[in-house]
N, C-alpha and C. Protein backbone atom coordinates (compact mmCIF):
# COMPACT_ATOMS: atom_id res chain seq x y z
N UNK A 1 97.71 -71.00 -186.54
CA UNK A 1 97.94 -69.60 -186.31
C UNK A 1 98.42 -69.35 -184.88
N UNK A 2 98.90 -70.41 -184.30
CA UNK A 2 99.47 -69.96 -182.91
C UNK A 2 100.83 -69.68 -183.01
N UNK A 3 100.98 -68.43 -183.48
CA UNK A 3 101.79 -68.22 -183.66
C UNK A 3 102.50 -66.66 -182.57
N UNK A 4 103.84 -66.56 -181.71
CA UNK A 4 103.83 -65.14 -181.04
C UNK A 4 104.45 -64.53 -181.68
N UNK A 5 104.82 -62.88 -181.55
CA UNK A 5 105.55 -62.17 -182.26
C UNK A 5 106.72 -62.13 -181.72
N UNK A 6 106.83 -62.35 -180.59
CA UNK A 6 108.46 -61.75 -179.32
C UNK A 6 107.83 -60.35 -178.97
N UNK A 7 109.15 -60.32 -178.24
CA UNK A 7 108.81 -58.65 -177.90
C UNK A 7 109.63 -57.62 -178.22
N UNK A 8 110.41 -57.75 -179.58
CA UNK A 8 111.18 -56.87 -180.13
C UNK A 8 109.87 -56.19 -181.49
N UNK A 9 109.02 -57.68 -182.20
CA UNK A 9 108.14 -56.84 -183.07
C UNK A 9 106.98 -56.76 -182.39
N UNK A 10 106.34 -56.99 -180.88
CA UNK A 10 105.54 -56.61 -180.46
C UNK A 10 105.76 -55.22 -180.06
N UNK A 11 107.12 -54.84 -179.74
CA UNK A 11 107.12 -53.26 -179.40
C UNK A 11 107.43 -52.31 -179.98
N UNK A 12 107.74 -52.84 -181.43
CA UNK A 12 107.72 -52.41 -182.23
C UNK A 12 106.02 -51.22 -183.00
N UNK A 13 105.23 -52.36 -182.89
CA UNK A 13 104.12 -52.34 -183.59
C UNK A 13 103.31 -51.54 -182.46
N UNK A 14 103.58 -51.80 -180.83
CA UNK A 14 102.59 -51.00 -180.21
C UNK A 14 103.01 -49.60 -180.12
N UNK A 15 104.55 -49.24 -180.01
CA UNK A 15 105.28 -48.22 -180.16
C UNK A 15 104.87 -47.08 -181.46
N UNK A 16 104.68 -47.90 -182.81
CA UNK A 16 104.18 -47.26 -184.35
C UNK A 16 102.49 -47.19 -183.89
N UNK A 17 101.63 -47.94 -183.06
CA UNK A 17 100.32 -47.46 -182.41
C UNK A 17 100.11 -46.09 -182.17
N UNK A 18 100.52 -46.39 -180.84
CA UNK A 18 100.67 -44.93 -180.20
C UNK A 18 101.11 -43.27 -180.78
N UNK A 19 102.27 -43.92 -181.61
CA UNK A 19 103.00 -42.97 -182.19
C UNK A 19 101.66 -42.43 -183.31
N UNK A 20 100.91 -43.15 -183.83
CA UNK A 20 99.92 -42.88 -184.65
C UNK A 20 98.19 -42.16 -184.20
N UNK A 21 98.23 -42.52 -182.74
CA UNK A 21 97.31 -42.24 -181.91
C UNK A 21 97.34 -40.36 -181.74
N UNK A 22 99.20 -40.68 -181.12
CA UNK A 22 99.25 -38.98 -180.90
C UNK A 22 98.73 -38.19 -182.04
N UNK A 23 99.58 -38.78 -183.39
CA UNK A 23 99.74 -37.62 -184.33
C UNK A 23 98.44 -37.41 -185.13
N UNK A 24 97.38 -38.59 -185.08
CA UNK A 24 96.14 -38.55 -185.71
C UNK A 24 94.51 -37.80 -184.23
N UNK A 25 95.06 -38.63 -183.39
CA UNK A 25 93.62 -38.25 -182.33
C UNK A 25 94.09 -37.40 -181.26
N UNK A 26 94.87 -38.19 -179.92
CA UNK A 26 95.50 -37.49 -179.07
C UNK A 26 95.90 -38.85 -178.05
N UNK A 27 97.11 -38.54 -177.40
CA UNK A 27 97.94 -39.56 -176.63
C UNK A 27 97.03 -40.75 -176.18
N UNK A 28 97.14 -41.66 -175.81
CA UNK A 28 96.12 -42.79 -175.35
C UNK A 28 96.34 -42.65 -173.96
N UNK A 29 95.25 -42.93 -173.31
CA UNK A 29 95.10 -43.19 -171.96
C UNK A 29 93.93 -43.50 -171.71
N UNK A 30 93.39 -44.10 -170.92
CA UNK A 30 92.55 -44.94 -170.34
C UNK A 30 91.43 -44.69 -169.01
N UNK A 31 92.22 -44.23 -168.26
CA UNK A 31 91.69 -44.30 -166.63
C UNK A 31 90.14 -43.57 -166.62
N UNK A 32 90.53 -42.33 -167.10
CA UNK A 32 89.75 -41.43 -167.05
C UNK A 32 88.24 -41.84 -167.35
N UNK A 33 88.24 -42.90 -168.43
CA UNK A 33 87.04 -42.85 -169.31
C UNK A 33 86.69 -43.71 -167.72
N UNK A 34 86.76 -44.53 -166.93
CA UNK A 34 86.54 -45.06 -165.80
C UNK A 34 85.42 -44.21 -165.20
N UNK A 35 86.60 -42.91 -164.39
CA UNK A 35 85.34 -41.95 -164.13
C UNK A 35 83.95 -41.43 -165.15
N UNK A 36 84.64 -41.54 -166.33
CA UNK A 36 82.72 -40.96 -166.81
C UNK A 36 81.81 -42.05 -166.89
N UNK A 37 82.39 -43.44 -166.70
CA UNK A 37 81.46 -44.64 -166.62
C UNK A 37 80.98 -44.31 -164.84
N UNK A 38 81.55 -43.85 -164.61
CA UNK A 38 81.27 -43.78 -162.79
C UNK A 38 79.61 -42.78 -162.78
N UNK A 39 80.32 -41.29 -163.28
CA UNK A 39 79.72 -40.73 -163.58
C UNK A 39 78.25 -40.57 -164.27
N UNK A 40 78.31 -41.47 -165.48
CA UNK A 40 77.10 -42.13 -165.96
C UNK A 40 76.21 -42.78 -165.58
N UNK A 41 76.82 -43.75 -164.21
CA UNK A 41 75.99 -44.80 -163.30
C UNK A 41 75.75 -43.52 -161.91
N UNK A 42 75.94 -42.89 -161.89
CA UNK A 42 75.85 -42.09 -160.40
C UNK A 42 75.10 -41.02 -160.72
N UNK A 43 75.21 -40.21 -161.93
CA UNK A 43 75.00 -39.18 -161.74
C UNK A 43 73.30 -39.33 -162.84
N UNK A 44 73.11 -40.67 -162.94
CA UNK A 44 71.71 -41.19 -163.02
C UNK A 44 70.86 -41.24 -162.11
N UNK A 45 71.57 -42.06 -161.17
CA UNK A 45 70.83 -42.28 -159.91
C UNK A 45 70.58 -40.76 -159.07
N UNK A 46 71.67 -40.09 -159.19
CA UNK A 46 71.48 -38.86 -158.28
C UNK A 46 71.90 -37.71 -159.05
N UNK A 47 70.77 -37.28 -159.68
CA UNK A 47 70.93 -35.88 -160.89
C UNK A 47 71.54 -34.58 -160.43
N UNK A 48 71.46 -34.39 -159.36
CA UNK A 48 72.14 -32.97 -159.44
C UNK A 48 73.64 -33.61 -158.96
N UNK A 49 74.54 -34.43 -159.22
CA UNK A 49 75.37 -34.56 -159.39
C UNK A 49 76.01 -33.53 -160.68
N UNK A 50 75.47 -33.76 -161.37
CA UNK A 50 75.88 -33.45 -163.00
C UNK A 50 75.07 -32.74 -163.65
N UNK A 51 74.87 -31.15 -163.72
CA UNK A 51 74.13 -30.08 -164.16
C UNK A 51 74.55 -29.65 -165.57
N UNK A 52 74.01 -29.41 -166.33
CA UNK A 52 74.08 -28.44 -167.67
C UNK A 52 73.39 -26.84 -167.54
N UNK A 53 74.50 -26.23 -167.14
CA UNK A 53 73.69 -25.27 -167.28
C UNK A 53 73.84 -23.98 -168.49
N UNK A 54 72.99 -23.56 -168.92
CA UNK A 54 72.91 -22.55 -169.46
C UNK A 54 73.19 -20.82 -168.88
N UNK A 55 74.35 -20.39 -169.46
CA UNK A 55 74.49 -19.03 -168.82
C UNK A 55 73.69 -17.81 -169.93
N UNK A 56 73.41 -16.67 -169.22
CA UNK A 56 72.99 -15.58 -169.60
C UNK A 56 73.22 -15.59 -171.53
N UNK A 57 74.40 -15.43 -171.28
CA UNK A 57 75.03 -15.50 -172.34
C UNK A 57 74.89 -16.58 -173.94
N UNK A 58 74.19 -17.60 -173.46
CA UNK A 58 73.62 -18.67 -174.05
C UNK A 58 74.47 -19.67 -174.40
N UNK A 59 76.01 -19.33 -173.79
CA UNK A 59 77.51 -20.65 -173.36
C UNK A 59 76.94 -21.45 -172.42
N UNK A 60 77.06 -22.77 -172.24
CA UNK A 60 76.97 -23.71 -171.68
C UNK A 60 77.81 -24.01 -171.23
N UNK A 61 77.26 -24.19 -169.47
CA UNK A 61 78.70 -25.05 -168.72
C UNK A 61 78.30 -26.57 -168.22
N UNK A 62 78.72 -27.12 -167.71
CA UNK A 62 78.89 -28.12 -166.99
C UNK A 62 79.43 -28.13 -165.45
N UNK A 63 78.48 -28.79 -164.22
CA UNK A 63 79.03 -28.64 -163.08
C UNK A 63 78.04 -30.05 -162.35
N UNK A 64 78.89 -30.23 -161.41
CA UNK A 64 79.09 -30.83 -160.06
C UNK A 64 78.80 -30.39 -158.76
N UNK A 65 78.35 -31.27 -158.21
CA UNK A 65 78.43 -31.26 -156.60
C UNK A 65 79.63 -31.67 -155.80
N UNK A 66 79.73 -32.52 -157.16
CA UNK A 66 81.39 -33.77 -156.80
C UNK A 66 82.13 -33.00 -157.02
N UNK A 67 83.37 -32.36 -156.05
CA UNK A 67 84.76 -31.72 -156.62
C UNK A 67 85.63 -32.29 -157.15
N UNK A 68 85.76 -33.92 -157.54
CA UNK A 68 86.72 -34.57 -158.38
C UNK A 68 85.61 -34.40 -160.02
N UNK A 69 84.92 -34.29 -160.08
CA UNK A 69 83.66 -34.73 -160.90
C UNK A 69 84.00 -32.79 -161.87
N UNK A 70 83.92 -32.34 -160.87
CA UNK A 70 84.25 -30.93 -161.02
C UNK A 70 85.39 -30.37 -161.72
N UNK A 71 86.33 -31.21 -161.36
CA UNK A 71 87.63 -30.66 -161.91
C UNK A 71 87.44 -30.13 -163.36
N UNK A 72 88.58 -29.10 -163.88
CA UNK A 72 88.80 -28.59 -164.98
C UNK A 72 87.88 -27.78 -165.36
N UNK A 73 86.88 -27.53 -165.17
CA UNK A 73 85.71 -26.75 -165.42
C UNK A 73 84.49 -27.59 -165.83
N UNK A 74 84.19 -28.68 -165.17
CA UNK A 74 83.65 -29.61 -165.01
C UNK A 74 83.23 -30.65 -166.61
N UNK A 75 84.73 -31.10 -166.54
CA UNK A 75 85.06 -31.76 -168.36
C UNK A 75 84.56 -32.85 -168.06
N UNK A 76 84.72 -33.79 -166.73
CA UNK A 76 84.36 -34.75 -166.48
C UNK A 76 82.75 -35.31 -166.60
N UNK A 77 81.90 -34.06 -165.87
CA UNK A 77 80.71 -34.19 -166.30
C UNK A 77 80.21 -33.97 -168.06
N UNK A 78 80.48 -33.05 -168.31
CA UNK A 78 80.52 -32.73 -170.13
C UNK A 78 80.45 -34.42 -171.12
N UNK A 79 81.88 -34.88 -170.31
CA UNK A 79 82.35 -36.09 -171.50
C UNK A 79 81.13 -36.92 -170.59
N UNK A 80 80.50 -37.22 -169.56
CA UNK A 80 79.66 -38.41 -169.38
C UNK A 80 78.40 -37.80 -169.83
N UNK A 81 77.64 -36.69 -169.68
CA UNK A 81 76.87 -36.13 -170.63
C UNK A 81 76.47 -36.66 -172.46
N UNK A 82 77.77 -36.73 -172.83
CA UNK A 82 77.86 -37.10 -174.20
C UNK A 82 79.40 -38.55 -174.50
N UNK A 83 78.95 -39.35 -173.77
CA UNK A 83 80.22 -40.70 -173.73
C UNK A 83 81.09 -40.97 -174.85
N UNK A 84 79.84 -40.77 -175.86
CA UNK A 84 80.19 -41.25 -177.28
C UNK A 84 81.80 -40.55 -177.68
N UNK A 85 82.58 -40.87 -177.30
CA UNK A 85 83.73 -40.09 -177.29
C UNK A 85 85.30 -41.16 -177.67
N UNK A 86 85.69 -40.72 -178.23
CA UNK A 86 87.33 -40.96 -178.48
C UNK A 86 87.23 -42.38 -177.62
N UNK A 87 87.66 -41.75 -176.06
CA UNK A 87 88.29 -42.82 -174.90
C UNK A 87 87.14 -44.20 -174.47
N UNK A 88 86.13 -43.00 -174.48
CA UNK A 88 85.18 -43.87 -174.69
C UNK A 88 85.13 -45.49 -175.38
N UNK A 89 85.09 -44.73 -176.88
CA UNK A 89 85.16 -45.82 -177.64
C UNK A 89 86.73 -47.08 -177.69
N UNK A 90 87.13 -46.22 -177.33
CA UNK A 90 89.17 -46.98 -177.03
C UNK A 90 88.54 -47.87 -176.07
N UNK A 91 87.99 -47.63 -175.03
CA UNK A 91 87.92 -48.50 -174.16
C UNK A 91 87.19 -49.87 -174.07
N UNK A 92 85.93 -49.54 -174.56
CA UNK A 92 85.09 -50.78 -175.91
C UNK A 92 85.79 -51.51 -176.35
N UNK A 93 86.71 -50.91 -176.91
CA UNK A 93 87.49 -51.34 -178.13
C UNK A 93 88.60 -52.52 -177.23
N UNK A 94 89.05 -51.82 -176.25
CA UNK A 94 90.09 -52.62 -175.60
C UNK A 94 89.59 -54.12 -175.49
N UNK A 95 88.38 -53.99 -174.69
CA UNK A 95 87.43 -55.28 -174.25
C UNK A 95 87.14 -56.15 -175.79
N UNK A 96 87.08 -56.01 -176.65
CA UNK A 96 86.75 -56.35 -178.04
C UNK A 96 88.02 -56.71 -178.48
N UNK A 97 89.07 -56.23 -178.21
CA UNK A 97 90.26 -56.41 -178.91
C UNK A 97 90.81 -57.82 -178.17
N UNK A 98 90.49 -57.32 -176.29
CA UNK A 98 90.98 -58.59 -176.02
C UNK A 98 90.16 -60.01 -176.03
N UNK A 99 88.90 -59.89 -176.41
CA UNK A 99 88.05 -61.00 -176.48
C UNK A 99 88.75 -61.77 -177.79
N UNK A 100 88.79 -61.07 -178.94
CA UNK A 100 89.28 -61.46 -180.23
C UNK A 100 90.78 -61.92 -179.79
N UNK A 101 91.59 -61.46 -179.53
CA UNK A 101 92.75 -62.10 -179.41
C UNK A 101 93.01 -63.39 -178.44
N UNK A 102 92.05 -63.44 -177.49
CA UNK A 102 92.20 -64.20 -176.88
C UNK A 102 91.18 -65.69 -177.52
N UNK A 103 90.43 -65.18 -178.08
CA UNK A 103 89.72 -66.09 -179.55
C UNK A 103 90.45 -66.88 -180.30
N UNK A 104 91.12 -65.78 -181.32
CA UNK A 104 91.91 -66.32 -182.43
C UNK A 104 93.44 -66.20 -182.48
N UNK A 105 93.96 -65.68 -181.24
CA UNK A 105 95.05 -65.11 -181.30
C UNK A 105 95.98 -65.60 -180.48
N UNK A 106 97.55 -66.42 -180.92
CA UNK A 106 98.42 -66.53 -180.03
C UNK A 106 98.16 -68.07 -179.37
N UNK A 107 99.19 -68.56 -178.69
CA UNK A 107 98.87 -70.11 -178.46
C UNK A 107 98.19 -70.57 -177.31
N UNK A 108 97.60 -71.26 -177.51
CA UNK A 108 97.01 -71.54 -176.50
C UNK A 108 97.34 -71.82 -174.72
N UNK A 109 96.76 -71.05 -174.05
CA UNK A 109 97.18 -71.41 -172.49
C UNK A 109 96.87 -72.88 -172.09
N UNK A 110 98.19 -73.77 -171.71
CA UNK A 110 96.93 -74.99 -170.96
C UNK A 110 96.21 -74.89 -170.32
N UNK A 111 94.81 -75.74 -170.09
CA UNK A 111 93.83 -75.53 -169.21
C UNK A 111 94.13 -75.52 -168.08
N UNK A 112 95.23 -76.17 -166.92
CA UNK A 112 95.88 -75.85 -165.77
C UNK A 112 95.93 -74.19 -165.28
N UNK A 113 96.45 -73.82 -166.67
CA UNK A 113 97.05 -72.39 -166.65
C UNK A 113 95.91 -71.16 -166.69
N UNK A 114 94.64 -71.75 -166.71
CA UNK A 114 93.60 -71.00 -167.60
C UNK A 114 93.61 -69.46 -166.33
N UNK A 115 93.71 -69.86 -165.25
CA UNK A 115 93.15 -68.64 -164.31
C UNK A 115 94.65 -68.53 -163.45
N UNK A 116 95.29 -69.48 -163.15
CA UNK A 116 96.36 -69.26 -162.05
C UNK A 116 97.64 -69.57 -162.79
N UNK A 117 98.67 -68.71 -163.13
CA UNK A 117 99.78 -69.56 -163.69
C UNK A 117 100.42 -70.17 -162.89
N UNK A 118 101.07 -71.28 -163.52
CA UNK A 118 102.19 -71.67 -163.07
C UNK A 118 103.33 -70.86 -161.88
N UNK A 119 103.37 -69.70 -162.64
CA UNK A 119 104.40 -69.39 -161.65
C UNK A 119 103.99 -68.73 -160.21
N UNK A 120 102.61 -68.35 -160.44
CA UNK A 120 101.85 -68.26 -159.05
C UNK A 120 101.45 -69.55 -158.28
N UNK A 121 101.21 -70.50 -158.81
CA UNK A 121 100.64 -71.54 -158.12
C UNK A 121 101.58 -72.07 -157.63
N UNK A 122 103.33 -72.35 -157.86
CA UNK A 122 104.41 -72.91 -157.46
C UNK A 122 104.85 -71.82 -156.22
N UNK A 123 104.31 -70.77 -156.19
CA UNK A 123 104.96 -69.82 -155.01
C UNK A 123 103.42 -69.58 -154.00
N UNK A 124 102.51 -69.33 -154.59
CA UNK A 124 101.34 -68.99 -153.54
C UNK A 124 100.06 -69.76 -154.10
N UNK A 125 100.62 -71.41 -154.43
CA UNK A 125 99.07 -72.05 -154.05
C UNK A 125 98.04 -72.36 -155.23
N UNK A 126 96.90 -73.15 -155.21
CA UNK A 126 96.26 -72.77 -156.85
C UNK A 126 94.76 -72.16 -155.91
N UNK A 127 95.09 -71.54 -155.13
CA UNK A 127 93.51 -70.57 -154.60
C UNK A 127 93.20 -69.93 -155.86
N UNK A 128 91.93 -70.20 -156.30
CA UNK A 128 91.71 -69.22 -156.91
C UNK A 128 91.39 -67.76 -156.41
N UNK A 129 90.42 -67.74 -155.55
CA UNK A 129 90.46 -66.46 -155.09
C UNK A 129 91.59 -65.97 -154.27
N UNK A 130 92.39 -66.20 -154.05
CA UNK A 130 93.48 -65.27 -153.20
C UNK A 130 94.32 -65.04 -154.71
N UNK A 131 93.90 -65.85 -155.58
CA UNK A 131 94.74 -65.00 -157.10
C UNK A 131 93.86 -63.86 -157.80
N UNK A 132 92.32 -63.93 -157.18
CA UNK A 132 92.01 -63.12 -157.32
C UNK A 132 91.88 -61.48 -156.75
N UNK A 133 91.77 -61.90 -155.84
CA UNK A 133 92.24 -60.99 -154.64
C UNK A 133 93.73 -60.23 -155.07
N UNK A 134 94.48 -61.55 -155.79
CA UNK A 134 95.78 -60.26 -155.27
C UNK A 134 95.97 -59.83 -156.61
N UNK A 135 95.24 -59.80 -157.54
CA UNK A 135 95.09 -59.16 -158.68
C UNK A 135 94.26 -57.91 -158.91
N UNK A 136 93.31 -57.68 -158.04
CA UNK A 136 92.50 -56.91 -158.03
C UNK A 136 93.40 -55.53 -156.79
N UNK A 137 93.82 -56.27 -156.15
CA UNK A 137 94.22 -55.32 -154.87
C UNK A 137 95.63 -54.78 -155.95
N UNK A 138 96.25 -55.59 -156.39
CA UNK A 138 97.45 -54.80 -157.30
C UNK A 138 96.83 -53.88 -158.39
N UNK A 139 95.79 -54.37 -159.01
CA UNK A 139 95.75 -53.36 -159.85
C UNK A 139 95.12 -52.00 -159.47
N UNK A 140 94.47 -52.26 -158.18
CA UNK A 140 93.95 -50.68 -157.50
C UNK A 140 95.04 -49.88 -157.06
N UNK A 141 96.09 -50.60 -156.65
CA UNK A 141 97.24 -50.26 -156.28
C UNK A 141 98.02 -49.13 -157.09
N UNK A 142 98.08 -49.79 -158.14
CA UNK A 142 98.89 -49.33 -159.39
C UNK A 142 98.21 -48.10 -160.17
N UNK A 143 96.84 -48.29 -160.05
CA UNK A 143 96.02 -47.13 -160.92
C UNK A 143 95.98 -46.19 -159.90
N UNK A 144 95.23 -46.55 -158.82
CA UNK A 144 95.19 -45.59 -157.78
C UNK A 144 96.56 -44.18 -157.46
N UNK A 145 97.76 -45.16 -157.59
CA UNK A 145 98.67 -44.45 -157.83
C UNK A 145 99.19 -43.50 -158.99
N UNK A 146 98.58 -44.16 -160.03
CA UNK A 146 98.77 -43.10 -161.18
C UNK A 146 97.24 -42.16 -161.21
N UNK A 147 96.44 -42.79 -160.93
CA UNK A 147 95.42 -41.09 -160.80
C UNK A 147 95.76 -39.98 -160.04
N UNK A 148 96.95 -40.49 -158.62
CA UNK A 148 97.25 -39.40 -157.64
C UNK A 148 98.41 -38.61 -158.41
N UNK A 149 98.87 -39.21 -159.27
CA UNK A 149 100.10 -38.37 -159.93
C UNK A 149 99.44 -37.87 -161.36
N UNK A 150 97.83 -37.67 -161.46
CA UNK A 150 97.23 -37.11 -162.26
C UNK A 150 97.36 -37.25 -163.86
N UNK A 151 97.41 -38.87 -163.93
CA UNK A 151 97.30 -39.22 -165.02
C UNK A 151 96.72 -41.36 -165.18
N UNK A 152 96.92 -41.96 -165.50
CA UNK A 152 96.45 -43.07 -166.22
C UNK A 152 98.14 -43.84 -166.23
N UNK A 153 98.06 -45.23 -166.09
CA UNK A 153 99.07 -46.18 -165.90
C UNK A 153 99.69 -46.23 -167.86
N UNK A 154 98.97 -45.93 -168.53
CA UNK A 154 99.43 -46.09 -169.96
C UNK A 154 99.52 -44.80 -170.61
N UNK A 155 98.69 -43.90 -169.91
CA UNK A 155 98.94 -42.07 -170.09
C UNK A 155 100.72 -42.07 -169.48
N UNK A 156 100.73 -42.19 -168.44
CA UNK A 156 101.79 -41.95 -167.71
C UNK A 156 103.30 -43.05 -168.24
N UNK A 157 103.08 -44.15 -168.41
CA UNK A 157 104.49 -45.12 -168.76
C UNK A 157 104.39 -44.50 -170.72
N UNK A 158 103.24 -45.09 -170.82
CA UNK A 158 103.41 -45.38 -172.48
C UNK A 158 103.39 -44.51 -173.00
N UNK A 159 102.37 -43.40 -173.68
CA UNK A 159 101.86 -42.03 -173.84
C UNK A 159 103.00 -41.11 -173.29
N UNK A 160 103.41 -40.68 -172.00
CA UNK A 160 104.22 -40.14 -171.27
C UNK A 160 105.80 -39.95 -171.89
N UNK A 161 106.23 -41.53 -171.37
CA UNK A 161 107.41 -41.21 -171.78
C UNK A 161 107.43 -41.27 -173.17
N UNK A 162 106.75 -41.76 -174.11
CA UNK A 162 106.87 -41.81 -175.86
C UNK A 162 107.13 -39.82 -176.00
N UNK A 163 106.04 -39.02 -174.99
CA UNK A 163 105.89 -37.74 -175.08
C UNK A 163 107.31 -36.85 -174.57
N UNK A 164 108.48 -37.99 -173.90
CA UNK A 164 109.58 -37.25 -173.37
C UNK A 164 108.83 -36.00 -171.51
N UNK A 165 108.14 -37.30 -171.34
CA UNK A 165 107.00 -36.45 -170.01
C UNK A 165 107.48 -36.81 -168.65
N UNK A 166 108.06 -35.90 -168.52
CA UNK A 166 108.73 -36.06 -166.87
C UNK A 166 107.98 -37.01 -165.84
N UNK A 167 106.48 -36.57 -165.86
CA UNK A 167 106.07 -37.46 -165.35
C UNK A 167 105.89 -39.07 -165.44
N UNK A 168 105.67 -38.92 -166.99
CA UNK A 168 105.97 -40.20 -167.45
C UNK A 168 107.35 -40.96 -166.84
N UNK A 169 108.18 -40.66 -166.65
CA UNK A 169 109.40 -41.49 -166.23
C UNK A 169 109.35 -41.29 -165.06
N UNK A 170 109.05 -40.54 -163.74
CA UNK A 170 109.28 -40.69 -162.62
C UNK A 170 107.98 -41.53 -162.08
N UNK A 171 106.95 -41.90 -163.12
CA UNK A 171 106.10 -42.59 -162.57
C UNK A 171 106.49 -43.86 -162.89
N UNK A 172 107.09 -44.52 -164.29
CA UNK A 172 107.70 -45.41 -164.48
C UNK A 172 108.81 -46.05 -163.05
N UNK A 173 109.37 -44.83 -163.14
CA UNK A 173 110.74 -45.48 -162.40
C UNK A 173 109.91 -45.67 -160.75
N UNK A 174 108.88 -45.07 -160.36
CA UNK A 174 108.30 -45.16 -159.04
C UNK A 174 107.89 -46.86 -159.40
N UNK A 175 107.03 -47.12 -160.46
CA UNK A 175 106.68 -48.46 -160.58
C UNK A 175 107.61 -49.28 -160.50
N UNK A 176 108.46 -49.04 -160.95
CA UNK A 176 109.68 -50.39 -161.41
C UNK A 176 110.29 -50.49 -160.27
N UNK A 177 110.28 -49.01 -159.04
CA UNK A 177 111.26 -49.36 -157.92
C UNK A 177 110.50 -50.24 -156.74
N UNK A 178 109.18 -50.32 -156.83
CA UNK A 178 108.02 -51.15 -156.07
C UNK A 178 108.08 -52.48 -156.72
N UNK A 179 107.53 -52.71 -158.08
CA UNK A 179 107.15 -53.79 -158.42
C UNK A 179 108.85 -55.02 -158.56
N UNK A 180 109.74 -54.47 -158.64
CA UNK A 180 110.94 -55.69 -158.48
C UNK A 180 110.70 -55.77 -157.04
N UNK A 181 111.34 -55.72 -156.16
CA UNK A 181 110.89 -56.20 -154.47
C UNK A 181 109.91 -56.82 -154.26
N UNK A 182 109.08 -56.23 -154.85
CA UNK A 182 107.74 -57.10 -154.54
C UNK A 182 108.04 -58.56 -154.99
N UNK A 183 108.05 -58.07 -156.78
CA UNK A 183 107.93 -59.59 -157.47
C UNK A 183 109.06 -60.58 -156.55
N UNK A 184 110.08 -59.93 -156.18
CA UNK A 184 111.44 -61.10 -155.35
C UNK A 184 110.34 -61.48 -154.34
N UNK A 185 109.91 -60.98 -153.61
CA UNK A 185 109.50 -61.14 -152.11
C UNK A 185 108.07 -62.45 -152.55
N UNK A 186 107.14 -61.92 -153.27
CA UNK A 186 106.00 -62.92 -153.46
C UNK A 186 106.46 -64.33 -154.53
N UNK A 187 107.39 -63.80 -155.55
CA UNK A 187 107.72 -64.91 -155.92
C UNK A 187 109.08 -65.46 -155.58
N UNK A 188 109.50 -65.64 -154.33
CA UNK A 188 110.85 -66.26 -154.02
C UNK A 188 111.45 -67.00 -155.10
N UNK A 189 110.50 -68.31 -155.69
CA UNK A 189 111.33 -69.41 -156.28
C UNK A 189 111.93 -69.03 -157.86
């Protein structure tokens, strides 16, 4: 079964995903559920982070001390309140999906290859930690940047532009105009 698809019916199939995501649940994205895991671990430790309160009226709000925590009328606290949610579960799911595929799925990496590829180790070395390092620092990089443009790296490319979302493509094209230079510059060979 080691078998790949390419990437004409791999984008195919993640493309008919998504497309199925919108029209059944709502666009996919990711980041967010981050913060209510944040939220969940913090606003344990320190409760009046994250209030329920009851108004006069007997409507329930949700609030913060945190003004990012706060945003929207404090949705952020609400969804870590009750996790059990959509993104929530997507995100589970991600970790599960990639354990299994990386299980039963697709050919095998050589053991050389297991942590550093090839094409990193021929340009910067077989450190493991400085491959770790520069994996971790890129991917803060990259998210960090799509939370400031107020959305998620797969909200914003995938979700986005599938949605015809302005932002979606000027965040794309911001990525693509960083990450070629880069890739020339770190991987010369």
């Amino acid at each position: 079964m080691n078998q790949t698809w390419g990437w004409l019916k791999s984008g195919i199939v993640l493309g008919l995903i998504f497309l199925l995501a919108v029209a059944v649940v709502k666009p996919i994205g990711v980041s967010t559920q981050y913060v209510i895991a944040d939220c969940l671990i913090f606003c344990n430790l320190k409760p009046e982070l994250a209030q329920k309160v009851v108004l006069d009226d007997g409507t329930v709000e949700y609030r913060s001390t945190n003004p990012y925590l706060n945003k929207h009328n404090g949705k952020y606290v609400k969804l870590a309140k009750g996790p059990a949610n959509y993104g929530f579960v997507f995100v589970i799911a991600m970790f599960i999906g990639g354990w299994l595929a990386a299980k039963f799925g697709g050919p095998k990496v050589p053991e050389d290859e297991t942590w550093i590829p090839r094409v990193w180790r021929e340009n910067l070395g077989s450190s493991w930690g400085k491959r770790m390092l520069g994996a971790f620092i890129s991917g803060f990089a990259i998210l960090y940047g799509a939370r400031m443009a107020g959305g998620c790296t797969s909200g914003h490319m995938m979700s986005g532009m599938m949605q015809t979302s302005l932002s979606g493509y000027l965040f794309a094209i911001g990525v693509f105009a960083i990450a070629v230079p880069v890739a020339i510059l770190v991987f010369r060979r």
